[in-house]
N, C-alpha and C. Protein backbone atom coordinates (compact mmCIF):
# COMPACT_ATOMS: atom_id res chain seq x y z
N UNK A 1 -132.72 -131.64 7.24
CA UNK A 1 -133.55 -132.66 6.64
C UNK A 1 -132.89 -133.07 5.32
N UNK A 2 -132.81 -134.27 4.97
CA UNK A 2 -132.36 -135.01 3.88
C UNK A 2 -133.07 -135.50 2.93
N UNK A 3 -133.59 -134.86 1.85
CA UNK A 3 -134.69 -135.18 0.81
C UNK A 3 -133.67 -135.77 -0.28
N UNK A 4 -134.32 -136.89 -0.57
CA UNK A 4 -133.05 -137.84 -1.64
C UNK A 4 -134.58 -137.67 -2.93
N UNK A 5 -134.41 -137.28 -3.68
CA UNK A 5 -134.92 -137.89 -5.30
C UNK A 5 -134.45 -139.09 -5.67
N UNK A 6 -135.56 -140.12 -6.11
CA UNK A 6 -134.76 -141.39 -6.54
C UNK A 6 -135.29 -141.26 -7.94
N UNK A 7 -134.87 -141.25 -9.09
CA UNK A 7 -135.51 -141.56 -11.01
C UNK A 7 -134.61 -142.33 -11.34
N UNK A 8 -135.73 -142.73 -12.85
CA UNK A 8 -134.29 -143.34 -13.52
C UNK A 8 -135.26 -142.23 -14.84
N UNK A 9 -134.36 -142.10 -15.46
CA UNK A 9 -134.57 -141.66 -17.01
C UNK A 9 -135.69 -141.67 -17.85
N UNK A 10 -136.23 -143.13 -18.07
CA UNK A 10 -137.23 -143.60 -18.54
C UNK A 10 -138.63 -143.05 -18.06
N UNK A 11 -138.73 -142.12 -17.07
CA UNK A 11 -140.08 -141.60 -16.71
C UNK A 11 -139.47 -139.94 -16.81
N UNK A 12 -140.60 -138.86 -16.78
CA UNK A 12 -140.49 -137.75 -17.01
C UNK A 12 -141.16 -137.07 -16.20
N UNK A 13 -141.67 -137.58 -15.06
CA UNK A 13 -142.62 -136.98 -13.83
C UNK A 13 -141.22 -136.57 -12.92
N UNK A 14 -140.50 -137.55 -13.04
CA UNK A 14 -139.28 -137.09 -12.10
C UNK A 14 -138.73 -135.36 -11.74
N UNK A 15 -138.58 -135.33 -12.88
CA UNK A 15 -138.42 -132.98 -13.01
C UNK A 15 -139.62 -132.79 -12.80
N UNK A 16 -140.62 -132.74 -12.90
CA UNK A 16 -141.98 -132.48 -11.71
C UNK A 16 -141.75 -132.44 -10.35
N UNK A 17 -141.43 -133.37 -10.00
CA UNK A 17 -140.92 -133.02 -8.54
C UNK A 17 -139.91 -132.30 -7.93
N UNK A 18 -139.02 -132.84 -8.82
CA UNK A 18 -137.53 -131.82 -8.84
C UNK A 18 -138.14 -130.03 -8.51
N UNK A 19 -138.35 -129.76 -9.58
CA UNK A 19 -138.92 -128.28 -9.54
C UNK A 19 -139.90 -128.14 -8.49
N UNK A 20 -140.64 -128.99 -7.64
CA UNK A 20 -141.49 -128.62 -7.02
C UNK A 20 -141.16 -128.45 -5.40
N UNK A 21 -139.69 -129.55 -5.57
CA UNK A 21 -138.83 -129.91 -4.20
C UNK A 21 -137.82 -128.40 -4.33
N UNK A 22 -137.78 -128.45 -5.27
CA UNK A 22 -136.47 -126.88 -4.90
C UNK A 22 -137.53 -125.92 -4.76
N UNK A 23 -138.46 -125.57 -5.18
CA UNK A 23 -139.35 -124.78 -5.05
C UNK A 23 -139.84 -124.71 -2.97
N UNK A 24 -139.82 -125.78 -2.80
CA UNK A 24 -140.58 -125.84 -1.40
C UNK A 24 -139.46 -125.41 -0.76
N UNK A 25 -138.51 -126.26 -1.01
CA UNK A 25 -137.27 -126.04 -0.16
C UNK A 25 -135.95 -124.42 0.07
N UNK A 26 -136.67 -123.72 -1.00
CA UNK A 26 -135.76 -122.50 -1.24
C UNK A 26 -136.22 -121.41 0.16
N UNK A 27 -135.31 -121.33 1.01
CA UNK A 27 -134.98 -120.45 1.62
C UNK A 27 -135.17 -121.29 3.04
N UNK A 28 -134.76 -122.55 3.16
CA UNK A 28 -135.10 -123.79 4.42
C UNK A 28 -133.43 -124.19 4.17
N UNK A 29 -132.27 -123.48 4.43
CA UNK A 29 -131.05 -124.16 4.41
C UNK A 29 -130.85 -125.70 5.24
N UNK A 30 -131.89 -125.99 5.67
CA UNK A 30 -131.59 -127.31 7.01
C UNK A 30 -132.03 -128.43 6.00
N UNK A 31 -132.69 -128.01 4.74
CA UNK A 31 -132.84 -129.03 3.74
C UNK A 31 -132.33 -129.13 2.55
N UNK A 32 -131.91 -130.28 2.28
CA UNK A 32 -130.90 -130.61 1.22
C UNK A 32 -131.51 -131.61 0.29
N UNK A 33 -131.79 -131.29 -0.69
CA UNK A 33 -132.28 -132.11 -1.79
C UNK A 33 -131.20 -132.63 -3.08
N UNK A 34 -130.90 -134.51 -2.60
CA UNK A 34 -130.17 -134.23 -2.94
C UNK A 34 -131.11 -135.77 -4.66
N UNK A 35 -130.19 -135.66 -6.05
CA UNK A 35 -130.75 -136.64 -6.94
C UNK A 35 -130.01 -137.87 -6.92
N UNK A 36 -131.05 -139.11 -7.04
CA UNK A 36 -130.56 -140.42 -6.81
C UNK A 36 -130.41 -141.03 -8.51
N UNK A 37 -130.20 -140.78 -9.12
CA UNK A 37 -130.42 -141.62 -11.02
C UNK A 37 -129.89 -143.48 -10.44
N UNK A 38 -131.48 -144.18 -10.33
CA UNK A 38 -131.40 -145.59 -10.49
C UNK A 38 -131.18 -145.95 -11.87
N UNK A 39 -129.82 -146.44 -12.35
CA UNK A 39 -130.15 -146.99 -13.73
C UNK A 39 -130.18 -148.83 -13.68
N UNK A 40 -130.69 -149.38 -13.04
CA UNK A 40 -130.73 -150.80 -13.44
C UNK A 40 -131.61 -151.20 -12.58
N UNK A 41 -132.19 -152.52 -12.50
CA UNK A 41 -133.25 -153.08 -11.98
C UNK A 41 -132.33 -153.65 -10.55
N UNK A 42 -130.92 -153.93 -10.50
CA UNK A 42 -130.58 -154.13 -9.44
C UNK A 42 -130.39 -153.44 -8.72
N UNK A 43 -129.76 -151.99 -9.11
CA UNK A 43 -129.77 -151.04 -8.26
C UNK A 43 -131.12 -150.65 -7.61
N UNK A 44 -131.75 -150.99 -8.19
CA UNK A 44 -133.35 -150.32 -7.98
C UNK A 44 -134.08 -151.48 -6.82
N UNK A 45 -133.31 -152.75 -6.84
CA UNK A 45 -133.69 -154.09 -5.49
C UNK A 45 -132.93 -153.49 -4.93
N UNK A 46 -131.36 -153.16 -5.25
CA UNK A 46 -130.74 -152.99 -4.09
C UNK A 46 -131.15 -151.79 -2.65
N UNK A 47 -131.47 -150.69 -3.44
CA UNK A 47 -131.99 -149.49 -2.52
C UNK A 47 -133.23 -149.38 -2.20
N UNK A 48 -134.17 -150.42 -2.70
CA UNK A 48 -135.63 -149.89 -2.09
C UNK A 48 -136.41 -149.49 -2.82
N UNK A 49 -136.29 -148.97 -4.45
CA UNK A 49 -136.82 -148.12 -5.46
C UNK A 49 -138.58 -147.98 -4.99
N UNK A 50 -139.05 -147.70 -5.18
CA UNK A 50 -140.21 -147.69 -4.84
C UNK A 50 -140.64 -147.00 -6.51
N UNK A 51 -140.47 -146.45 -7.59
CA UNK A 51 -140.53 -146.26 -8.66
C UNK A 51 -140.21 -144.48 -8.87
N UNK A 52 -140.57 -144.33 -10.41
CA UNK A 52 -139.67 -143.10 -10.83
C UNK A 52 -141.22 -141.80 -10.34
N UNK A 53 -141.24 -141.01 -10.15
CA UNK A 53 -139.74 -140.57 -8.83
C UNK A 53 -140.34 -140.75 -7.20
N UNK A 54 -139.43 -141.19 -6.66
CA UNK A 54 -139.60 -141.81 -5.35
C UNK A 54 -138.51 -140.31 -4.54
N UNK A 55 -139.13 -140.42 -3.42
CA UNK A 55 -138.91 -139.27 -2.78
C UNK A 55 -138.37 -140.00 -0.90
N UNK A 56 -137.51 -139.66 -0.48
CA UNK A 56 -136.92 -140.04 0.55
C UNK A 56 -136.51 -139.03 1.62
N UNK A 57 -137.56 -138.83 2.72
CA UNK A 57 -136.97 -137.77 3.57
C UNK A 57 -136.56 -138.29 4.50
N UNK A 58 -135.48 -138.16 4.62
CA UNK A 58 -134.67 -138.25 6.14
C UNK A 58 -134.40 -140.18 5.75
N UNK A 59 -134.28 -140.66 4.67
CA UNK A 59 -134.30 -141.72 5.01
C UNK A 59 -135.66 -142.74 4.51
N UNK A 60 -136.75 -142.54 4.81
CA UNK A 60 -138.23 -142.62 4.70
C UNK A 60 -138.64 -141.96 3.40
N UNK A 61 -139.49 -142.73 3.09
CA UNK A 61 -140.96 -142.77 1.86
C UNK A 61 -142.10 -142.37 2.18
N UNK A 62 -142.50 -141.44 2.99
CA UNK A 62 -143.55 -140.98 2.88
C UNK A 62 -144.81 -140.67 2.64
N UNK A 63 -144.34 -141.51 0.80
CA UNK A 63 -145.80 -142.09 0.37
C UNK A 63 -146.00 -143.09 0.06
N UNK A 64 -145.18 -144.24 0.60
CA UNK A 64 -144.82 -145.34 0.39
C UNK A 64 -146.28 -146.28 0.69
N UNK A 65 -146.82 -147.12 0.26
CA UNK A 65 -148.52 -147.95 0.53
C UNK A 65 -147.82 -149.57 0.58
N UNK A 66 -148.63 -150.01 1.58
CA UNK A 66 -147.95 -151.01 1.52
C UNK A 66 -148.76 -152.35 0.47
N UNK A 67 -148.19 -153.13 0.53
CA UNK A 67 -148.14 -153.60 -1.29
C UNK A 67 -147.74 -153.65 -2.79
N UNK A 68 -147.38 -152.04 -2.57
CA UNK A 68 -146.87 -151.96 -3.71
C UNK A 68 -145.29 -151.91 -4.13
N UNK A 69 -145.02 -152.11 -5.20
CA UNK A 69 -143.40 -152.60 -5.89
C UNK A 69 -142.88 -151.28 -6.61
N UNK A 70 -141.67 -151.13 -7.10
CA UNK A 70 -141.62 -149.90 -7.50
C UNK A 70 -140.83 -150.77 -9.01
N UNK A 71 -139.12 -150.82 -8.72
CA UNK A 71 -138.63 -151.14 -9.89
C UNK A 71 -138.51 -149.84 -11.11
N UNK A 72 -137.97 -150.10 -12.16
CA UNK A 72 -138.08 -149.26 -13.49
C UNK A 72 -139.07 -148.94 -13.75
N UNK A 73 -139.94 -148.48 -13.67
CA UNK A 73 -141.17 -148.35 -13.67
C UNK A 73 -141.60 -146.65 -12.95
N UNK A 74 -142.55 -146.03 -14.34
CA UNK A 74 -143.28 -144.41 -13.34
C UNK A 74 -143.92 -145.24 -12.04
N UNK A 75 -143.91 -143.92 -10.91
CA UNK A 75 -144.75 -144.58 -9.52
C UNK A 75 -146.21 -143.74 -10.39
N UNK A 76 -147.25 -144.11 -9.24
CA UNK A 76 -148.44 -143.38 -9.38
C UNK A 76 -148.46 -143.14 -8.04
N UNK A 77 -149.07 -141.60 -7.87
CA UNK A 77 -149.38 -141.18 -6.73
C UNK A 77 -150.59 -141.12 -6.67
N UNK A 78 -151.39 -141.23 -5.43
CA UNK A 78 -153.06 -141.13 -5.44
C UNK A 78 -152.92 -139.48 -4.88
N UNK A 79 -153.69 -138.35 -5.61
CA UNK A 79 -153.35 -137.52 -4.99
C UNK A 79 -155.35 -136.92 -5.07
N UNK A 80 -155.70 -135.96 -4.34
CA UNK A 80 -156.94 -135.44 -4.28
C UNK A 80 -157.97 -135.60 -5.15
N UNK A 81 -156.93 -135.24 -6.56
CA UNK A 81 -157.80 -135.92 -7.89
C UNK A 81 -157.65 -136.61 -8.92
N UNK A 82 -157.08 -137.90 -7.81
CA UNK A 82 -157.17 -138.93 -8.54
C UNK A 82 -155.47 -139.17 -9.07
N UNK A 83 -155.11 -140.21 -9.66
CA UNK A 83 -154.12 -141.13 -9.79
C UNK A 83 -153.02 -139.60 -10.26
N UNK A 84 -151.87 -139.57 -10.17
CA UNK A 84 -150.79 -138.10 -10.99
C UNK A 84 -149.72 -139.23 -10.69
N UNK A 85 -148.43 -138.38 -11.74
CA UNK A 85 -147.17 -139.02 -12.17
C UNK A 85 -146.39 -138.49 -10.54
N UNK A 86 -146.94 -137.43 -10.20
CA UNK A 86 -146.00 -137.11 -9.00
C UNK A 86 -146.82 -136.32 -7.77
N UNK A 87 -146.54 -136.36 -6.33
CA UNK A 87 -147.59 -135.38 -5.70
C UNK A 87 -147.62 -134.28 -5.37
N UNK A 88 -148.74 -133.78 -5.15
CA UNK A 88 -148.88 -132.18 -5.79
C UNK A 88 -148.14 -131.79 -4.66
N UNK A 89 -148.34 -130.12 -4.84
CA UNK A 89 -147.30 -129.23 -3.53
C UNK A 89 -147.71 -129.42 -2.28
N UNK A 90 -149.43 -129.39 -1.95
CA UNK A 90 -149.39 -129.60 -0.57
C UNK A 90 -149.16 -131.22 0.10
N UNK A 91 -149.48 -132.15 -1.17
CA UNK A 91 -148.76 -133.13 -0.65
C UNK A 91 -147.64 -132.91 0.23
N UNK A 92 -146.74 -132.72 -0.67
CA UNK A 92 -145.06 -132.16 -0.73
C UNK A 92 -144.63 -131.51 0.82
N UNK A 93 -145.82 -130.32 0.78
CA UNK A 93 -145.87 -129.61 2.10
C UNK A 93 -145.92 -130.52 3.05
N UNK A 94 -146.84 -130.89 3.09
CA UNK A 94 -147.36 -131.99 4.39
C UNK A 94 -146.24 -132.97 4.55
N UNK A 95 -145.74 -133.41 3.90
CA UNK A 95 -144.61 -134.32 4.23
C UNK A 95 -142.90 -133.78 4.38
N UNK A 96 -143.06 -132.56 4.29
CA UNK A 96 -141.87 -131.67 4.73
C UNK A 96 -142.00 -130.77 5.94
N UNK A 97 -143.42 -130.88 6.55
CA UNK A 97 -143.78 -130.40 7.84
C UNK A 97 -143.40 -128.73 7.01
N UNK A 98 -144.21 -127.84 6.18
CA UNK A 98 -144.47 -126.91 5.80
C UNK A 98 -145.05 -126.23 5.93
N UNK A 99 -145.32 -125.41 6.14
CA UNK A 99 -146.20 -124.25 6.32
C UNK A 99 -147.02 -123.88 4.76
């Protein structure tokens, strides 16, 4: 499995996930987490950004809603309680098919 991190700098939820993706992923060698650093607004049209930090498994967004834009910009996640900078672990779980 191919877990891409997408940030850019300007948000700080990004290492929230970071730590929470190596955390899930430690002792699952078939997953590779790897970091994307968007630094410009074109790079960020060019790939899809969905905002800081955007999470890509296998390819796919996972929590991707449709409507919304990403760009330079923190994402918001809707998570159990309510709006967070990033989603929690069982999010995380659930979309890494986790136990």
């Amino acid at each position: 499995m191919d877990i891409i991190l997408q940030y850019f700098d300007g948000c700080p939820n990004w290492k929230v996930v970071d730590e929470r993706l190596v955390a899930l992923t430690e002792g699952h060698p078939g997953m590779v987490v790897r970091r994307h650093l968007v630094n410009t607004v074109e790079e960020a049209e060019r790939v899809g950004f969905g905002g800081s930090p955007s999470i890509l498994i296998d390819g796919v967004d996972p929590f991707a809603r449709a409507g919304e834009t990403g760009g330079l910009s923190c994402r918001r996640y809707l998570t159990p309680g309510g709006y967070a900078g990033a989603p929690t672990v069982d999010q995380l779980k659930m979309a890494l098919f986790i136990e």
